[in-house]
C-alpha atoms as a PDB file:
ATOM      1  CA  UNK A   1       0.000   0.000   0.000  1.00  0.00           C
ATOM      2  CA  UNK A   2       1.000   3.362  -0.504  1.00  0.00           C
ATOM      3  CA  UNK A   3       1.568   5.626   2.356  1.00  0.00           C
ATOM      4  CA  UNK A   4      -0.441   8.059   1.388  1.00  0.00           C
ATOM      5  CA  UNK A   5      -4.409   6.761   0.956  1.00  0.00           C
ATOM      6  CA  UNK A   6      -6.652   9.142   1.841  1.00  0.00           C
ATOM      7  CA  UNK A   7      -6.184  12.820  -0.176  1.00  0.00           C
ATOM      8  CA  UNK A   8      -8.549  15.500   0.008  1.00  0.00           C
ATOM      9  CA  UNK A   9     -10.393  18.128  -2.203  1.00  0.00           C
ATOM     10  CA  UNK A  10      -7.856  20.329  -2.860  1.00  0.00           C
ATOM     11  CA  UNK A  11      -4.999  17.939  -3.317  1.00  0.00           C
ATOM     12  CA  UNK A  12      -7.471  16.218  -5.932  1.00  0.00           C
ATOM     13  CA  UNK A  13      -7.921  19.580  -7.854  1.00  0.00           C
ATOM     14  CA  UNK A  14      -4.076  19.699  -7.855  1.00  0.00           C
ATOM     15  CA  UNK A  15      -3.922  16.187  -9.339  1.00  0.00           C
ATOM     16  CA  UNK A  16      -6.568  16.497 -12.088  1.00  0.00           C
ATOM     17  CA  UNK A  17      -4.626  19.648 -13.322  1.00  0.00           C
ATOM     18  CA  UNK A  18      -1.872  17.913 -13.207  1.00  0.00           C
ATOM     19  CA  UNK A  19      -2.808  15.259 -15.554  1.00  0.00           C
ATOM     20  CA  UNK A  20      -2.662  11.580 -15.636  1.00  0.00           C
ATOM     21  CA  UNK A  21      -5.914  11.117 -13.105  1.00  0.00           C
ATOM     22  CA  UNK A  22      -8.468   8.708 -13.378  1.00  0.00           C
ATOM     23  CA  UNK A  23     -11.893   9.203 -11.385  1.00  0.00           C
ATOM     24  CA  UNK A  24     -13.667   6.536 -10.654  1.00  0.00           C
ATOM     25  CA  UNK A  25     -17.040   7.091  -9.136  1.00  0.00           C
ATOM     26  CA  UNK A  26     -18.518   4.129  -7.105  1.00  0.00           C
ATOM     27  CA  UNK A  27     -21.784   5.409  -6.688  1.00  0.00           C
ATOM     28  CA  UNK A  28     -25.622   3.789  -8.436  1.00  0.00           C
ATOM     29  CA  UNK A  29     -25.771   5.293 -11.955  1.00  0.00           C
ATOM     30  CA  UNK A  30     -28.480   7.267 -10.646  1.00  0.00           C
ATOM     31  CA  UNK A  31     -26.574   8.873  -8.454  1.00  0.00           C
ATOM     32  CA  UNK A  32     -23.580   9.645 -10.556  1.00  0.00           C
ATOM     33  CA  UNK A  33     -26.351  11.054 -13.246  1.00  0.00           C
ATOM     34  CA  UNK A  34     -27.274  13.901 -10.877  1.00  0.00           C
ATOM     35  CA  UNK A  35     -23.945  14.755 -10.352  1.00  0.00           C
ATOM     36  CA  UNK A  36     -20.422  13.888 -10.219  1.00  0.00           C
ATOM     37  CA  UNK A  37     -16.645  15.025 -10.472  1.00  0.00           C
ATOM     38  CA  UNK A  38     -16.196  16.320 -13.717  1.00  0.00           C
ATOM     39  CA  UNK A  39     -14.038  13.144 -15.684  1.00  0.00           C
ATOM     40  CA  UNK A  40     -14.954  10.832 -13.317  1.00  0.00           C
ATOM     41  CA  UNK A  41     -16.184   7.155 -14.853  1.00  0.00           C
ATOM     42  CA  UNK A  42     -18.935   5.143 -13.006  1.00  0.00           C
ATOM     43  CA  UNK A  43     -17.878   1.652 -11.584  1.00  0.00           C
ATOM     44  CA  UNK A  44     -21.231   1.016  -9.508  1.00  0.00           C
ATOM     45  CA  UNK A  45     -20.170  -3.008 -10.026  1.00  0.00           C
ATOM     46  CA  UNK A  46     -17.186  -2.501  -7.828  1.00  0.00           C
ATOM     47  CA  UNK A  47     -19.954  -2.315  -5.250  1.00  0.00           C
ATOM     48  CA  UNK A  48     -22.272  -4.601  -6.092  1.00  0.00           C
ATOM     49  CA  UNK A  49     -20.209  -7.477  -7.416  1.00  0.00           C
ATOM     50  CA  UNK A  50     -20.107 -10.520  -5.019  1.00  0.00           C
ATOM     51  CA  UNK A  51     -17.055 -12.860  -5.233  1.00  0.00           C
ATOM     52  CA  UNK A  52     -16.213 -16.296  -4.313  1.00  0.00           C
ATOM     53  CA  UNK A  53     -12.555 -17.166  -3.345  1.00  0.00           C
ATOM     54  CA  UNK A  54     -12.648 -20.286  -4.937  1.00  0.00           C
ATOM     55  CA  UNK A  55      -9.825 -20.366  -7.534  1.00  0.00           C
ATOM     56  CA  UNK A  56     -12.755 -20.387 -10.296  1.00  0.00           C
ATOM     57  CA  UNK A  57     -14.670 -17.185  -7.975  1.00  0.00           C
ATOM     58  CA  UNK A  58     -10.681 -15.158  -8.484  1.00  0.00           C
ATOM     59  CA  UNK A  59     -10.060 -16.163 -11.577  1.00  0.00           C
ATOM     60  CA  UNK A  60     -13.542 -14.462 -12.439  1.00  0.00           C
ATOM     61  CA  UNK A  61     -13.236 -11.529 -10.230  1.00  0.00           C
ATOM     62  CA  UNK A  62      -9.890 -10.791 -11.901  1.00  0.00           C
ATOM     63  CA  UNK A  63     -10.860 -11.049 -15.175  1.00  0.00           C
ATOM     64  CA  UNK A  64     -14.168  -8.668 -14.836  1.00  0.00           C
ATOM     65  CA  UNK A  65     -12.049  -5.911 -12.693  1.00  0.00           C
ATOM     66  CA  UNK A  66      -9.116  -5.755 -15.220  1.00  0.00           C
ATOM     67  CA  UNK A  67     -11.632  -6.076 -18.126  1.00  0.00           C
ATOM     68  CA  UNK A  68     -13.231  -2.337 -16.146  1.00  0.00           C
ATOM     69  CA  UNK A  69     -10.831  -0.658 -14.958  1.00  0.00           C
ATOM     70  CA  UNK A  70      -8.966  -1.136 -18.747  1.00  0.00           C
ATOM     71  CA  UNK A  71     -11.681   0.558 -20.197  1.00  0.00           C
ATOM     72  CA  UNK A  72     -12.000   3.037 -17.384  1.00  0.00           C
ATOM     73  CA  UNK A  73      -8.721   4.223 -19.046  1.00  0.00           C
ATOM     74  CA  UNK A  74      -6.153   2.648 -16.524  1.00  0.00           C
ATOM     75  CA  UNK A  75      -2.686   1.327 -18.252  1.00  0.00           C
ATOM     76  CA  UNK A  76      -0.081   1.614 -15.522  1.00  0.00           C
ATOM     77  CA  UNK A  77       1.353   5.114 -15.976  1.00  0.00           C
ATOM     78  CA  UNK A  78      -2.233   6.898 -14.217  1.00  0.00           C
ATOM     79  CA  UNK A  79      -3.047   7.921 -10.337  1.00  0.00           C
ATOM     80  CA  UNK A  80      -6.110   6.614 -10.251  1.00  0.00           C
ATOM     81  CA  UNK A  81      -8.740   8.329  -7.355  1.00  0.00           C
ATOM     82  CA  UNK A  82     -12.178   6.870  -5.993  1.00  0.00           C
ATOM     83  CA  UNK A  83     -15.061   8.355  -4.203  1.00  0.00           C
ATOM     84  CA  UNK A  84     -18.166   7.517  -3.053  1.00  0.00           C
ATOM     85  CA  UNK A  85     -21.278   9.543  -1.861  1.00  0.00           C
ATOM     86  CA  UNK A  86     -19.581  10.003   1.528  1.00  0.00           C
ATOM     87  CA  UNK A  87     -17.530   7.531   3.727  1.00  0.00           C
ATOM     88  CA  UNK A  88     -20.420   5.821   5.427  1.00  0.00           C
ATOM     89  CA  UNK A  89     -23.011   6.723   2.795  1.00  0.00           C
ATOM     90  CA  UNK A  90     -21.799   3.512   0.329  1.00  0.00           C
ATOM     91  CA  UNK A  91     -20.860   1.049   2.857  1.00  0.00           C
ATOM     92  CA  UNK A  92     -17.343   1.454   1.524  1.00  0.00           C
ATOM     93  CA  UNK A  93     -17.326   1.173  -2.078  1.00  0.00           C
ATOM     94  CA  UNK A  94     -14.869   3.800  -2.756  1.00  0.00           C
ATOM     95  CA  UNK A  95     -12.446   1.519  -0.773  1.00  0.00           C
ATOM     96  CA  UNK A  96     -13.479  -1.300  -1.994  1.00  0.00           C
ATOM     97  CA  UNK A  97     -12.627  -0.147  -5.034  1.00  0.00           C
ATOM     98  CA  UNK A  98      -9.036   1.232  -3.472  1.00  0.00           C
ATOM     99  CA  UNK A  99      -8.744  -2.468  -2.776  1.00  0.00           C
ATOM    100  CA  UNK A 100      -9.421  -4.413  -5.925  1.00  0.00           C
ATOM    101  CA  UNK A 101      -6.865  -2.606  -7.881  1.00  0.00           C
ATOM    102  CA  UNK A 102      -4.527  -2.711  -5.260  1.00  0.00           C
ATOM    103  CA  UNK A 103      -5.286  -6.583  -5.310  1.00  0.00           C
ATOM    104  CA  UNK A 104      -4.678  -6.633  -8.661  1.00  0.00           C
ATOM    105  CA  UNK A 105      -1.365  -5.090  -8.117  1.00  0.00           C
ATOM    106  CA  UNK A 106      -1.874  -1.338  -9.025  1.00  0.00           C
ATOM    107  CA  UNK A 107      -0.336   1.028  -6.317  1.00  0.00           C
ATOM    108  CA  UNK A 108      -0.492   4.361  -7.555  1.00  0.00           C
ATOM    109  CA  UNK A 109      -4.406   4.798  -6.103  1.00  0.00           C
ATOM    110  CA  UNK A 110      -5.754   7.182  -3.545  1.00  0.00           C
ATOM    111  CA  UNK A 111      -9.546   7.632  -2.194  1.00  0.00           C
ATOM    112  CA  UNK A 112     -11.257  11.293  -1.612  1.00  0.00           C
ATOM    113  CA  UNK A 113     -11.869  11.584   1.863  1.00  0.00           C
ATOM    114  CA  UNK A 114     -15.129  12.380   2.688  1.00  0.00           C
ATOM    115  CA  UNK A 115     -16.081  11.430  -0.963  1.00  0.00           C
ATOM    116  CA  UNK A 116     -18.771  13.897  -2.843  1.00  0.00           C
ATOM    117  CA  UNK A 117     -20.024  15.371   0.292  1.00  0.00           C
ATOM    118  CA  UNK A 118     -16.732  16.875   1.117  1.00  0.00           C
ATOM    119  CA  UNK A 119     -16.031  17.937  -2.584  1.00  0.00           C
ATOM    120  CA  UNK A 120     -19.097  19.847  -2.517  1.00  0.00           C
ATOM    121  CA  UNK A 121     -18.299  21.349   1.260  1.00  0.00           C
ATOM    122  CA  UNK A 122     -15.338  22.780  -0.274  1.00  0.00           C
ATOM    123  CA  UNK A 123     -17.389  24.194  -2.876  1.00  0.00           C
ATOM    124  CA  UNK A 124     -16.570  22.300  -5.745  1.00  0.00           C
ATOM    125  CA  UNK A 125     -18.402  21.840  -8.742  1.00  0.00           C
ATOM    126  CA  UNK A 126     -20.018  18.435 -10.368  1.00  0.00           C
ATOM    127  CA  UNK A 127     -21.548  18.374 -13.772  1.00  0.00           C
ATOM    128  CA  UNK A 128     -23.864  15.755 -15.842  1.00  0.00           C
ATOM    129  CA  UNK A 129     -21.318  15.719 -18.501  1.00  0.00           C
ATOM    130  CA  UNK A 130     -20.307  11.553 -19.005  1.00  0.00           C
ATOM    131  CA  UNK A 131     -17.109  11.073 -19.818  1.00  0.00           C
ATOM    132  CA  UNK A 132     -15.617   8.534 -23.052  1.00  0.00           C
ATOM    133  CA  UNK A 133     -12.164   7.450 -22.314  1.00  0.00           C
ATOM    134  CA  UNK A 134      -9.632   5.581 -24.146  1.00  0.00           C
ATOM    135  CA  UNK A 135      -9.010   1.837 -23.279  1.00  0.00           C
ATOM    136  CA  UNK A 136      -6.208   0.896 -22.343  1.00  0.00           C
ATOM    137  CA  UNK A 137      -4.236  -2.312 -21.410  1.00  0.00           C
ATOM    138  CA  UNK A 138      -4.537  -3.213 -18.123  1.00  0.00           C
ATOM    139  CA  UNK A 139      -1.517  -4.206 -16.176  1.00  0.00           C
ATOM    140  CA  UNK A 140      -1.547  -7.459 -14.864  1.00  0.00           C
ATOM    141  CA  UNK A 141       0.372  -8.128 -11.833  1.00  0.00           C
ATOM    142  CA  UNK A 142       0.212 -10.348  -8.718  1.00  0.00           C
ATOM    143  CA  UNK A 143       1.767  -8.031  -5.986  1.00  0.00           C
ATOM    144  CA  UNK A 144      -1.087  -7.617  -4.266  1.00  0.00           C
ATOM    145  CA  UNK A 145      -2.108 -11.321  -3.555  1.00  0.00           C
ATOM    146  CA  UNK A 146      -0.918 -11.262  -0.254  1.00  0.00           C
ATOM    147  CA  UNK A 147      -3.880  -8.860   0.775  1.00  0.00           C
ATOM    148  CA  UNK A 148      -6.566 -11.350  -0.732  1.00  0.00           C
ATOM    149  CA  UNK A 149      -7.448 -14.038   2.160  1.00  0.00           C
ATOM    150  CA  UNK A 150      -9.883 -17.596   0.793  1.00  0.00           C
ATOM    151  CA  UNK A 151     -12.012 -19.479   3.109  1.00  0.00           C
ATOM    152  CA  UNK A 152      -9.235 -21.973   3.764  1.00  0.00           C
ATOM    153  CA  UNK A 153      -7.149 -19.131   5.514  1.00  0.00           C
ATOM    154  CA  UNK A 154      -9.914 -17.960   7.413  1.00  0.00           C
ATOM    155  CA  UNK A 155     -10.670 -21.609   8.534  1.00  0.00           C
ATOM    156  CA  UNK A 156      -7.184 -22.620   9.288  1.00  0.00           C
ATOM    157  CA  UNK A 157      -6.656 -18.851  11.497  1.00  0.00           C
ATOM    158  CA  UNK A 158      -9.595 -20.167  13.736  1.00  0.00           C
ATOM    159  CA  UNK A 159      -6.697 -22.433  16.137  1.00  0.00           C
ATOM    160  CA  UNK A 160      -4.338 -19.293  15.697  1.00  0.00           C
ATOM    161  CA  UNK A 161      -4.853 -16.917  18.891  1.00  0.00           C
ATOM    162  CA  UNK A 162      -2.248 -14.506  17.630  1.00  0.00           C
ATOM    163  CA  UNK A 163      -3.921 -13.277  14.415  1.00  0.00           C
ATOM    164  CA  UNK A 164      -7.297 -11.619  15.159  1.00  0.00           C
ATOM    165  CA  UNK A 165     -10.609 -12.299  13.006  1.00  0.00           C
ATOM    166  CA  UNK A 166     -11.880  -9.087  13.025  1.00  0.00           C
ATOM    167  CA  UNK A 167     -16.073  -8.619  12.362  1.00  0.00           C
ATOM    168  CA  UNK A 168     -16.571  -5.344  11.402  1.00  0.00           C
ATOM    169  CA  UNK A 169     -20.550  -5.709  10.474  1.00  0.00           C
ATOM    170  CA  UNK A 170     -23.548  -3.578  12.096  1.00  0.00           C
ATOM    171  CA  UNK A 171     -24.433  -5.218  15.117  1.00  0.00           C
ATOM    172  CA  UNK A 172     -27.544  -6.822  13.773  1.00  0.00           C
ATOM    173  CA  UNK A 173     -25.319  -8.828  11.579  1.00  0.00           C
ATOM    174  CA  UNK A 174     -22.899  -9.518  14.843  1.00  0.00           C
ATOM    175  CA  UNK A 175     -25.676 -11.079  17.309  1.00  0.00           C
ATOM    176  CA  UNK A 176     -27.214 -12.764  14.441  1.00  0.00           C
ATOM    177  CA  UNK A 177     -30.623 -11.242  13.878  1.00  0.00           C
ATOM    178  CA  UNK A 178     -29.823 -10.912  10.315  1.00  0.00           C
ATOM    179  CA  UNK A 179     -27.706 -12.684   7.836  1.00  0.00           C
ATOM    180  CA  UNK A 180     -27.048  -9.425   5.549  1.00  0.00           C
ATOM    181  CA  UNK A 181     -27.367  -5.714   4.809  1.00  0.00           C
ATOM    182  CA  UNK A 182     -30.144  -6.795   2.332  1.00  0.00           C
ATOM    183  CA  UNK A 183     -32.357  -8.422   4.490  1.00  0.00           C
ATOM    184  CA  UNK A 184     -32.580 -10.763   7.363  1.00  0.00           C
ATOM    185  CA  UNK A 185     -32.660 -14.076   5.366  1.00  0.00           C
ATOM    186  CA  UNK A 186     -30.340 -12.669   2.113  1.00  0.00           C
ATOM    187  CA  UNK A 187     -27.645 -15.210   3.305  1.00  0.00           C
ATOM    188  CA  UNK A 188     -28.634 -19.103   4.601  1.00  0.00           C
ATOM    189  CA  UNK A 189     -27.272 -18.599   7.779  1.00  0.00           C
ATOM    190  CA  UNK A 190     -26.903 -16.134  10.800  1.00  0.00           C
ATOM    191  CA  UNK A 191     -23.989 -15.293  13.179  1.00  0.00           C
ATOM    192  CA  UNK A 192     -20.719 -15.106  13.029  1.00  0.00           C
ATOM    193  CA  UNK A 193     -17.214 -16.554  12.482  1.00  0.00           C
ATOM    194  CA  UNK A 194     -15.951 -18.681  15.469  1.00  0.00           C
ATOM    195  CA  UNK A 195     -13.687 -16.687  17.598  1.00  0.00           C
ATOM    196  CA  UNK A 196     -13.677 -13.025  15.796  1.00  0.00           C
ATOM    197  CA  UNK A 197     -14.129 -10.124  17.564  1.00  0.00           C
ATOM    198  CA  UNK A 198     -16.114  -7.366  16.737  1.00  0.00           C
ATOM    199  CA  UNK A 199     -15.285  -3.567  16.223  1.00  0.00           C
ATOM    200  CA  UNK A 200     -18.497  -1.941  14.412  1.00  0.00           C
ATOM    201  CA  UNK A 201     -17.333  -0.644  11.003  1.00  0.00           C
ATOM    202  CA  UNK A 202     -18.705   3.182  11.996  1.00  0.00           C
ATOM    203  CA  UNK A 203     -16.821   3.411  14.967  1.00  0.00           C
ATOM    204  CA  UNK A 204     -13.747   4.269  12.682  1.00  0.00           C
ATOM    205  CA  UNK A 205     -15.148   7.117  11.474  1.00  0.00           C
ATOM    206  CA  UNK A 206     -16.592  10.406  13.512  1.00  0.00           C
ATOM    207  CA  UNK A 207     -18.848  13.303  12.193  1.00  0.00           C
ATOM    208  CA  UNK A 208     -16.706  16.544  10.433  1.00  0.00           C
ATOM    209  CA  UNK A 209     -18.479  19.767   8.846  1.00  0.00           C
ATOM    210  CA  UNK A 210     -18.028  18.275   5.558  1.00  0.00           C
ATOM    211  CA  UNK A 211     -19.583  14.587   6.645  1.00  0.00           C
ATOM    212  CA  UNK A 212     -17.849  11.502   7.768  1.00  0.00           C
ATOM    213  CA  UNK A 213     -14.354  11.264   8.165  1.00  0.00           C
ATOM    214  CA  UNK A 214     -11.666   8.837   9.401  1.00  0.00           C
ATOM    215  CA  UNK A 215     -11.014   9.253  13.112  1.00  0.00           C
ATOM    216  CA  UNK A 216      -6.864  10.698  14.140  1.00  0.00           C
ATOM    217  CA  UNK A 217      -4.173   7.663  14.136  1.00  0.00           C
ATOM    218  CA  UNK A 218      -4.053   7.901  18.266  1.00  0.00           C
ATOM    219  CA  UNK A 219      -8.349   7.292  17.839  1.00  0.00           C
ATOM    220  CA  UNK A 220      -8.257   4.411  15.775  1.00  0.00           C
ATOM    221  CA  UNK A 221      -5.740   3.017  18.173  1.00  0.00           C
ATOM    222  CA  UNK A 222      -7.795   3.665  20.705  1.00  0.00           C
ATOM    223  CA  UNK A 223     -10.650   1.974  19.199  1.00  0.00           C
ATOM    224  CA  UNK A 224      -8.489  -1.139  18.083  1.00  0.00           C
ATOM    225  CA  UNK A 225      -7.067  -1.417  21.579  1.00  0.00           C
ATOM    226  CA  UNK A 226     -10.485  -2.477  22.570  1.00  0.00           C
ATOM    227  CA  UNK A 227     -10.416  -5.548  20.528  1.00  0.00           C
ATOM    228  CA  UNK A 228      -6.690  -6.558  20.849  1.00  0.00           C
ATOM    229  CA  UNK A 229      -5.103  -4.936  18.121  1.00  0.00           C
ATOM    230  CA  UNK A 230      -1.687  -3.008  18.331  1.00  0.00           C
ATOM    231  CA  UNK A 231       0.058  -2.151  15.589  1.00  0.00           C
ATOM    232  CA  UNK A 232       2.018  -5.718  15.305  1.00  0.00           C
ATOM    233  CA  UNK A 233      -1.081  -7.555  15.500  1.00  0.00           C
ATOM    234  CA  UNK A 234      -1.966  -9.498  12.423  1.00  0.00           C
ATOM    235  CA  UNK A 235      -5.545  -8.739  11.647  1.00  0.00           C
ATOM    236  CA  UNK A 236      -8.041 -10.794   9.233  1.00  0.00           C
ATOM    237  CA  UNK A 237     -10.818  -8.604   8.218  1.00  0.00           C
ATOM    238  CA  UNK A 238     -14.009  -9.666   7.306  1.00  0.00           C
ATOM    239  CA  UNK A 239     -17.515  -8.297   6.650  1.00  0.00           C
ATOM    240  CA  UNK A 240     -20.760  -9.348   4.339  1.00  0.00           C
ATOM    241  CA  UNK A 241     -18.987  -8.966   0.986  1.00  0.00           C
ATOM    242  CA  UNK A 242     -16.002  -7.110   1.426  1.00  0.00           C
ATOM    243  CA  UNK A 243     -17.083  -3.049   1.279  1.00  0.00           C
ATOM    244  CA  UNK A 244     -17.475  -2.497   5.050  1.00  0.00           C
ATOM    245  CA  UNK A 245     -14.420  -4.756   6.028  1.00  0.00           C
ATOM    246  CA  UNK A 246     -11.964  -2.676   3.145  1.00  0.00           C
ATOM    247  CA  UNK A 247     -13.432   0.911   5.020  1.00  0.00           C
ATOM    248  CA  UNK A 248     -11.619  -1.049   7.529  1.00  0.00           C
ATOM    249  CA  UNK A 249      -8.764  -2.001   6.040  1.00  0.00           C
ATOM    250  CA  UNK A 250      -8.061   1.757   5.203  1.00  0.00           C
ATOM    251  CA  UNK A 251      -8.983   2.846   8.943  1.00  0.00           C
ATOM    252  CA  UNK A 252      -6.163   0.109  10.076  1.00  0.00           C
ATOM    253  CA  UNK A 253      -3.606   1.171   7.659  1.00  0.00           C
ATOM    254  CA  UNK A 254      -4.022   4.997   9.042  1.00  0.00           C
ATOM    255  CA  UNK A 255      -3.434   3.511  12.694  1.00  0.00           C
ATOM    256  CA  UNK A 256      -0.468   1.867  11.663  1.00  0.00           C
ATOM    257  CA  UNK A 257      -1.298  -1.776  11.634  1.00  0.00           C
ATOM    258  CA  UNK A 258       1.371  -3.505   9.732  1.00  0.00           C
ATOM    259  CA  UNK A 259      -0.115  -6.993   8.776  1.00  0.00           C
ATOM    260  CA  UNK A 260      -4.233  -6.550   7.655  1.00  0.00           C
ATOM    261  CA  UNK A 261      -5.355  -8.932   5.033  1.00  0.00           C
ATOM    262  CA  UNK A 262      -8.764  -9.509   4.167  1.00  0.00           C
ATOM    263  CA  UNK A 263     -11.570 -11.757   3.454  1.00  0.00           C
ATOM    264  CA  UNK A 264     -13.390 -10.929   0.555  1.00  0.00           C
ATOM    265  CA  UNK A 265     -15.572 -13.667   0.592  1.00  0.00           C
ATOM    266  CA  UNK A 266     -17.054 -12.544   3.994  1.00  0.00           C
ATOM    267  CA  UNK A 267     -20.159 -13.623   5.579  1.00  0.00           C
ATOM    268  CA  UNK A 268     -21.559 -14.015   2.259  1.00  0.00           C
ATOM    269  CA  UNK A 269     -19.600 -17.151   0.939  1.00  0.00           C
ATOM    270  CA  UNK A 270     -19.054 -18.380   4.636  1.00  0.00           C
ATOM    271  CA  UNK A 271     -22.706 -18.552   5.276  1.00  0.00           C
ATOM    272  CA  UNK A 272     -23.436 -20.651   2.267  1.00  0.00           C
ATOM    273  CA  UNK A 273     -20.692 -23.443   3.046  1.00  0.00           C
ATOM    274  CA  UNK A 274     -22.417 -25.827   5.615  1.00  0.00           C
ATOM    275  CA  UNK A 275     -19.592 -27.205   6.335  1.00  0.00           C
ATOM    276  CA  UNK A 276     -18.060 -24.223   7.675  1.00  0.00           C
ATOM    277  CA  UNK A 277     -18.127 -23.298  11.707  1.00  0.00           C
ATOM    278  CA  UNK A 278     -20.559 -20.749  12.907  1.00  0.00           C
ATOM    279  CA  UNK A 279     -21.261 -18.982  16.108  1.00  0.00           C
ATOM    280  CA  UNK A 280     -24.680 -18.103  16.750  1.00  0.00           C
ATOM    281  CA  UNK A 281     -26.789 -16.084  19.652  1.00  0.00           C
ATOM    282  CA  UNK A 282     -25.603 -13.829  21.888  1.00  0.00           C
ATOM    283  CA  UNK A 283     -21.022 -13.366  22.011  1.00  0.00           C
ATOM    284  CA  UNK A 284     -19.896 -15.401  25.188  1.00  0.00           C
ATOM    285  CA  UNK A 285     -16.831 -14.874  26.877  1.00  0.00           C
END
C-alpha cells in the first residue's frame, strides 16, 4: 500500500490539473447522473459485485475488474482516485474499489476523503457531462495477492490466537438477527465466524463539517485497543462482501497496523458453506 491513501479536495484539484488522473465514481448510476466530479467514470459493479474465493470465484473476479478498470482508461502510468457519496453513505465502495486494484497489483491509487459530500463542502463543482475514455491495457500483476485471504485461511486462522478475526458488520449482523445488509434471510445462515471479535465498522469514522471522516491515528488506536489490536497484530478482516471490512482495512492502515489482510468472501460465501463453523446467539466470553 501506498503511504499516502486518503487525499482531500484540494490535493485532488491539484492532481486532475496535473494530468494523468483517473476518477472513478462508485456510486448507483443514478446517483452519478445527478452529479459527479467532472471526468470521473462510473464503476457502480465494484460495489455490487459478489465474489467467491474459490480459484474459479478469483479467476472471475480478476478477469471482470481488469476487463473495467482497462476501459476506465487505466494502463499503468495513471493515479487513479475513488469516491463515493460520503464515507459511510456507500458502505465502503470507494475503498473497496481502493482495494481491488490494489489486489490486482496497481499502487499508484488514492480515495477522496469524505467522498462527494466533502467535494461539494469545499465548494466544488459536479456536472452531468459523461465522460468517453480511451481503453487501455490493463496491467496485470500479482503483488497484491498477499492482501486477498480464501475461506481456507480464514478456517485454518480459527486455532491461531495470535492473528485476530476481526467482524466489522452492524451489530444486527454480529448477534445474528440478520444474515445481511439486504435483508434478514439474504444469506442461509446467521452469526458469526468462530472466535472473531467485533469492532463496528462506523466506529472508525466520527462526524466533520463536511460529513464523515476517518477518526486521528491515536483514535483508531484507541478503538483497536479495545479488541486486541496493536500495531504488530496481524488482523483478518471480514464483513458481508467485502465493502465495510476494506473501510476497515483503510482505517487500520491509518493507525499503523502492519499486517491486515482480508476476506473478501465474507459472511456471504461463509454462510453458504455448511460445512463451515458458525457462532450463533448472543457473544460469550
Amino acid at each position: 500500500m501506498p503511504d499516502k491513501i486518503l487525499i482531500s479536495p484540494a490535493e485532488l484539484t491539484d492532481l486532475i490539473a496535473a494530468g494523468g488522473t483517473v476518477l472513478i465514481d462508485t456510486r448507483s448510476p443514478e446517483n452519478y447522473a445527478a452529479g459527479h466530479i467532472a471526468g470521473a467514470v462510473n464503476m457502480f459493479d465494484i460495489f455490487t459485485y459478489l465474489a467467491m474465493s474459490t480459484k474459479e470465484g478469483m479467476a472471475e473476479l480478476k478477469d471482470k475488474f481488469t476487463a473495467a478498470f482497462g476501459a476506465a482508461g487505466i494502463g499503468g502510468d495513471e493515479t487513479v482516485v475513488f469516491y463515493e457519496g460520503s464515507m459511510n453513505s456507500g458502505f465502503g465502495m470507494s475503498c473497496r474499489g481502493y482495494y481491488l486494484l490494489s489486489f490486482l497489483g496497481y499502487s499508484k491509487a488514492h480515495i477522496l476523503h469524505g467522498g462527494l459530500a466533502a467535494w461539494q463542502a469545499a465548494g466544488l463543482e459536479v456536472t452531468t457531462e459523461v465522460p468517453s475514455p480511451a481503453a487501455k491495457s490493463f496491467p496485470e500483476s500479482t503483488a497484491g495477492e498477499h492482501m486477498m485471504l480464501d475461506k481456507e485461511d480464514m478456517l485454518q486462522a480459527l486455532e491461531n490466537a495470535a492473528i485476530v478475526k476481526l467482524d466489522v458488520r452492524d451489530v444486527d449482523e454480529w448477534i445474528g438477527t440478520s444474515s445481511s445488509p439486504y435483508g434478514p434471510d439474504f444469506a442461509p445462515r446467521k452469526g458469526r465466524i468462530p472466535g472473531a471479535k467485533w469492532l463496528e465498522w462506523y466506529r472508525l469514522m466520527k462526524p466533520t463539517a463536511a460529513g464523515p471522516m476517518f477518526k486521528s491515528k491515536d483514535e483508531l488506536l484507541a478503538e483497536l485497543h479495545t479488541v486486541g489490536v496493536k500495531p504488530e497484530t496481524p488482523v483478518y478482516l471480514y464483513c458481508f462482501k467485502g465493502a465495510r471490512a476494506s473501510n476497515s482495512l483503510v482505517a487500520l492502515h491509518e493507525a499503523g497496523i502492519k499486517d491486515v489482510r482480508m476476506y473478501f468472501g465474507s459472511w456471504n460465501e461463509w454462510s453458504r458453506d455448511p460445512a463451515l463453523p458458525i457462532e450463533t446467539g448472543m457473544p460469550h466470553a
